[in-house]
N, C-alpha and C. Protein backbone atom coordinates (compact mmCIF):
# COMPACT_ATOMS: atom_id res chain seq x y z
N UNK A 1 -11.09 1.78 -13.03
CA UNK A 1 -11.09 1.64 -11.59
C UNK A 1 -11.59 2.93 -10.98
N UNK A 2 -12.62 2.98 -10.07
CA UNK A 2 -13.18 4.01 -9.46
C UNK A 2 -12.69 4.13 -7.97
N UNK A 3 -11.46 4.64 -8.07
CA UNK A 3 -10.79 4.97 -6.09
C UNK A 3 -10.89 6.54 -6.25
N UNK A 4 -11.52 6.77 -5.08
CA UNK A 4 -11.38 8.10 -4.85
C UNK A 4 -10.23 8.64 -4.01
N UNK A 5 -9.07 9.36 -4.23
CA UNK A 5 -8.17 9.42 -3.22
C UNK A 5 -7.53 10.60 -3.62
N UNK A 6 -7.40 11.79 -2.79
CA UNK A 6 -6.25 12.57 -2.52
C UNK A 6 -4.99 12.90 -2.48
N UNK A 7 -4.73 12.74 -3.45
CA UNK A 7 -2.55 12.44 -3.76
C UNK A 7 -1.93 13.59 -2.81
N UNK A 8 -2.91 14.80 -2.43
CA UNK A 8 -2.07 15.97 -2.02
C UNK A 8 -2.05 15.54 -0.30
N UNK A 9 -2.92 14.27 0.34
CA UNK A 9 -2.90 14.23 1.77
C UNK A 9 -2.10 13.01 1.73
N UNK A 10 -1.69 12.93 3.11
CA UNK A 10 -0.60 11.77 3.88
C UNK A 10 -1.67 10.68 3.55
N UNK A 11 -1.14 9.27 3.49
CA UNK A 11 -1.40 7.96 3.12
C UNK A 11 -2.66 7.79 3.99
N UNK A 12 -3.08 8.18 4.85
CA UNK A 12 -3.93 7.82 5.91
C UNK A 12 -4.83 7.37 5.39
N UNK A 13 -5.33 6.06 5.43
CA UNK A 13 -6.70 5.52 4.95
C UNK A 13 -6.39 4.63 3.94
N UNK A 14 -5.52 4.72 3.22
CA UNK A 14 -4.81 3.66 2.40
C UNK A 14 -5.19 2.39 2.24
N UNK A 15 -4.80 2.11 3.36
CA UNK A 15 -4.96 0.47 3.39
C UNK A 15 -6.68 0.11 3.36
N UNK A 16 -7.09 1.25 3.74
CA UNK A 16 -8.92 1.01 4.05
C UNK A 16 -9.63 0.85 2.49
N UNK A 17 -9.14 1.78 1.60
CA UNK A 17 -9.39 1.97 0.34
C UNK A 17 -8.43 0.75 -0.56
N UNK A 18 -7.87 0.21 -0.38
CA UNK A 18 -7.19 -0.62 -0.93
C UNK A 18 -7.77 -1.59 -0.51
N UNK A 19 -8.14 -2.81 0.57
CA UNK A 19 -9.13 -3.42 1.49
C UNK A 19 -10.45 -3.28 0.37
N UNK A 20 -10.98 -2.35 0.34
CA UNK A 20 -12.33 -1.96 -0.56
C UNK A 20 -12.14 -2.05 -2.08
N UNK A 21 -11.21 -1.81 -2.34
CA UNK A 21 -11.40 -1.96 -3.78
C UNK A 21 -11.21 -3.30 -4.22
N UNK A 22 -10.22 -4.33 -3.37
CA UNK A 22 -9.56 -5.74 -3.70
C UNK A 22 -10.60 -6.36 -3.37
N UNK A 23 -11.68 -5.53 -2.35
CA UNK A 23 -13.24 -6.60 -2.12
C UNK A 23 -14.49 -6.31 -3.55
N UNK A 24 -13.95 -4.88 -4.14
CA UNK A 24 -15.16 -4.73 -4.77
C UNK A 24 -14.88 -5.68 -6.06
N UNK A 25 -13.04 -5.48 -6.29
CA UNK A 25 -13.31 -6.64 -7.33
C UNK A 25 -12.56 -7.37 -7.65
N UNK A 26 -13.42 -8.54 -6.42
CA UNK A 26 -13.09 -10.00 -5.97
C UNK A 26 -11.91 -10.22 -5.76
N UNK A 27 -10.82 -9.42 -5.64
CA UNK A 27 -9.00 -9.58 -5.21
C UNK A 27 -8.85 -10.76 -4.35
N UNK A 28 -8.06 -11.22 -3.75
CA UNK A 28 -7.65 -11.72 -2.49
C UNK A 28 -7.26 -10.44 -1.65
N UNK A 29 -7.11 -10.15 -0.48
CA UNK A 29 -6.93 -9.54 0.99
C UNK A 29 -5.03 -8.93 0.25
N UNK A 30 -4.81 -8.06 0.60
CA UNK A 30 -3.65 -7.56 0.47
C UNK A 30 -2.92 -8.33 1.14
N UNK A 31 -1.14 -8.21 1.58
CA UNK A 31 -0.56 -8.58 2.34
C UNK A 31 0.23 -7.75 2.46
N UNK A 32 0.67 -7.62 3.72
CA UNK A 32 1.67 -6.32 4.14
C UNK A 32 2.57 -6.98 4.80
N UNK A 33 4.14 -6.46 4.35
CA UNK A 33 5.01 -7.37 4.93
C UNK A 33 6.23 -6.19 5.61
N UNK A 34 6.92 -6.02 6.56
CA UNK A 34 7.75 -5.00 6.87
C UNK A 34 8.90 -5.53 6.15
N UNK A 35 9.54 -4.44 5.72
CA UNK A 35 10.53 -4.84 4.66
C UNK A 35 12.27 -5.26 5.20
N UNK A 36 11.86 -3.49 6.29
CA UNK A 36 13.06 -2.98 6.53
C UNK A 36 13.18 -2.07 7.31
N UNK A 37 13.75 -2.26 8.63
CA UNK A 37 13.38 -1.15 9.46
C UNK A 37 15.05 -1.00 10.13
N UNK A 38 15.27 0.37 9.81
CA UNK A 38 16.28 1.46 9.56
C UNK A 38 16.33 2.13 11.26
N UNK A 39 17.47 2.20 11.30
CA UNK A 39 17.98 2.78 13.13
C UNK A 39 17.92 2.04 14.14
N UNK A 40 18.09 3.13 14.76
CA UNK A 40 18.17 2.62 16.62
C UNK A 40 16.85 2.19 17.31
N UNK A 41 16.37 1.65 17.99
CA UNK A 41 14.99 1.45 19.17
C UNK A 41 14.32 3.03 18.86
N UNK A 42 15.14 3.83 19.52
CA UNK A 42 14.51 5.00 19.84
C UNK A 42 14.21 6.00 18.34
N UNK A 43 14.55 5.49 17.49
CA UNK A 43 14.47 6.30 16.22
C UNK A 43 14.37 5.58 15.25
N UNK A 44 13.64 4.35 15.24
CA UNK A 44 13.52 3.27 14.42
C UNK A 44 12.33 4.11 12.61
N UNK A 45 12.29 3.34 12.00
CA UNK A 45 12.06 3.64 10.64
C UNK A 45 11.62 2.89 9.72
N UNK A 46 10.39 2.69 9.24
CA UNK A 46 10.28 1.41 8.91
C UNK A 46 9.63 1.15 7.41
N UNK A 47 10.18 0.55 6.31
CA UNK A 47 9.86 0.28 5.16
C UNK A 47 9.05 -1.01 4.80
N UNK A 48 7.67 -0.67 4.39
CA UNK A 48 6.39 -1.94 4.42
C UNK A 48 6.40 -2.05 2.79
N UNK A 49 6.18 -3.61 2.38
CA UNK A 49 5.51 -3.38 1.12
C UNK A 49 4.10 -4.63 1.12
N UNK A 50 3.68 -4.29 0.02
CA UNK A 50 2.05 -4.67 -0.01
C UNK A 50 2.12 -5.91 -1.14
N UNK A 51 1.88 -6.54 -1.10
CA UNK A 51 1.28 -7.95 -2.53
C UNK A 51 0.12 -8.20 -2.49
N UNK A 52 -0.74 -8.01 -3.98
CA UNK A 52 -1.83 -8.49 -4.61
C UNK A 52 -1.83 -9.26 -5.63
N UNK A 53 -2.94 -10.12 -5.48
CA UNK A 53 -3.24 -10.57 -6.53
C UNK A 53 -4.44 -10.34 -7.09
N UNK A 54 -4.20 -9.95 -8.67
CA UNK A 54 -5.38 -9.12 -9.51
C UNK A 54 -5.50 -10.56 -10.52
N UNK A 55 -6.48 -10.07 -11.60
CA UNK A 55 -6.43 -11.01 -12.82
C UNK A 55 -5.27 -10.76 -13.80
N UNK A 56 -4.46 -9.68 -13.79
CA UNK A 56 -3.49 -10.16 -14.50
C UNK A 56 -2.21 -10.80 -14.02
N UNK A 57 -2.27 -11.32 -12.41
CA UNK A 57 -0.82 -11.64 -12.21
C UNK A 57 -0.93 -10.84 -10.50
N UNK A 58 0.64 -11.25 -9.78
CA UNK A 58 0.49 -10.55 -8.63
C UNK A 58 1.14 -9.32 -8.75
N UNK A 59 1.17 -8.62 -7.99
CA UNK A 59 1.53 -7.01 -7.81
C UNK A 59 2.21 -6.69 -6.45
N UNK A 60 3.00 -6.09 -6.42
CA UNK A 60 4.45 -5.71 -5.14
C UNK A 60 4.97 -4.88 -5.38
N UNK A 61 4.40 -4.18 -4.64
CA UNK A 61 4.86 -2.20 -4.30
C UNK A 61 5.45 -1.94 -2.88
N UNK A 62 6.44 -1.46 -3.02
CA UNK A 62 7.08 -0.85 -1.77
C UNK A 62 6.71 0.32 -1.82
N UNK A 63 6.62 0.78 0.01
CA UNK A 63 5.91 1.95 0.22
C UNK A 63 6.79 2.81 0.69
N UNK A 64 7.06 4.28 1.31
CA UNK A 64 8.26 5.34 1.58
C UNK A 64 8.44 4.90 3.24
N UNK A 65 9.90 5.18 3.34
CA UNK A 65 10.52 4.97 5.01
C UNK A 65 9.28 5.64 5.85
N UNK A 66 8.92 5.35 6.94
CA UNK A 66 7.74 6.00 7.85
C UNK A 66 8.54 5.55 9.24
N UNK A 67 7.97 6.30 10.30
CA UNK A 67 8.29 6.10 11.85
C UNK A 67 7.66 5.44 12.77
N UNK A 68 6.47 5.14 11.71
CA UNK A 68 5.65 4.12 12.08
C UNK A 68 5.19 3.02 11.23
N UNK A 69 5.18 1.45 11.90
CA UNK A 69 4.96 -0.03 10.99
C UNK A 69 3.56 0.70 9.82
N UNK A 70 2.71 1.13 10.68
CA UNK A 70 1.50 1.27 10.90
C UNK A 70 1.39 2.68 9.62
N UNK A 71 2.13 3.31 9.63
CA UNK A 71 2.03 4.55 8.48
C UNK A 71 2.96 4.10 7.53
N UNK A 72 3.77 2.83 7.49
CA UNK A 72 4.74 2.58 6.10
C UNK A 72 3.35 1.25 5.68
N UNK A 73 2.76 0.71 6.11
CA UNK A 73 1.86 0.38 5.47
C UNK A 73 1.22 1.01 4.85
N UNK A 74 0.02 1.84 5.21
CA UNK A 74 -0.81 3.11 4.59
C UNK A 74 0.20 3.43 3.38
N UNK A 75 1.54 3.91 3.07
CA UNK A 75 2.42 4.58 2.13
C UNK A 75 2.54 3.39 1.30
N UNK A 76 2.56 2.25 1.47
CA UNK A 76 2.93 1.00 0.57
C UNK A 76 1.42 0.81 -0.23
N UNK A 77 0.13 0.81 0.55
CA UNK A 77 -1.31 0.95 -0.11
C UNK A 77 -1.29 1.80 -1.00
N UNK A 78 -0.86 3.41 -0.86
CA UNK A 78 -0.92 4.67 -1.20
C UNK A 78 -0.68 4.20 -2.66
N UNK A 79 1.42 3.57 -2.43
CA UNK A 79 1.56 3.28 -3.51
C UNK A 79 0.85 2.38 -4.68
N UNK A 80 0.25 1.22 -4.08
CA UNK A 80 -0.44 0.32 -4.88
C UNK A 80 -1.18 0.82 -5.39
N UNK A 81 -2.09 1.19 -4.85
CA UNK A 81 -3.10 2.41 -5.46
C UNK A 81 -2.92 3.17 -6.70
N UNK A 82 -1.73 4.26 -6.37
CA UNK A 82 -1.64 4.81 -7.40
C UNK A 82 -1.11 4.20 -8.69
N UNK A 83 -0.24 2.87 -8.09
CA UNK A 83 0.24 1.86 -9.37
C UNK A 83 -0.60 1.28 -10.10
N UNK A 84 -1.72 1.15 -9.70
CA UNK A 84 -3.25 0.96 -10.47
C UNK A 84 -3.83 1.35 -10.82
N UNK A 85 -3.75 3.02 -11.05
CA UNK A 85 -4.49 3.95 -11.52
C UNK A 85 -4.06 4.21 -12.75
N UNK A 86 -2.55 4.41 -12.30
CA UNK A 86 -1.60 4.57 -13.55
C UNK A 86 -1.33 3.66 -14.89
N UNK A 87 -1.77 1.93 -14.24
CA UNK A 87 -1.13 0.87 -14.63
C UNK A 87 -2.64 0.58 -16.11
N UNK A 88 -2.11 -0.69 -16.75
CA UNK A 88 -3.26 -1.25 -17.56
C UNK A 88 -4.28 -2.11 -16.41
N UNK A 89 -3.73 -2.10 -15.15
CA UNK A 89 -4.30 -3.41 -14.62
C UNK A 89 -6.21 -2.29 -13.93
N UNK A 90 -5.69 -1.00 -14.25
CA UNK A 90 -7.06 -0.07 -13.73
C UNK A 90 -8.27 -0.38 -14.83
């Protein structure tokens, strides 16, 4: 698997590179689901995770608490990502 990505920067772009790679080969579209969102209105917290489906089967990674829907996604990609780099499924 050829992802180019930065482990030492924040998730940002995540989902864009994850999007690209599930198109380069032939995936279905990710899905991002909010898991779990932690506190009050004003200090809310929110835990996203991601499902794919690859050729060996589907895949479901939870991503780290964020303060935003929108950045616990990116962290749930982050993770997929790196679970594919690491994994046999790269």
């Amino acid at each position: 698997m050829d992802v180019e990505f930065d482990p030492t920067k924040e998730c940002e772009g995540a989902k864009q590179k994850l999007n690209e790679l599930c198109q380069r080969e032939k995936w279905p579209k990710p899905t991002y689901r909010v898991e779990k969102e932690i506190g009050p209105a004003h200090d809310r917290r929110f835990i996203c995770s991601v499902q794919i489906i690859i050729a060996e089967g589907m895949l479901f990674v939870m991503g780290g608490e964020k303060s935003r829907a929108k950045d616990a996604e990116n962290s749930a990609a982050l993770a997929t990502i790196r679970s594919l780099q690491e994994s046999k499924f790269s």
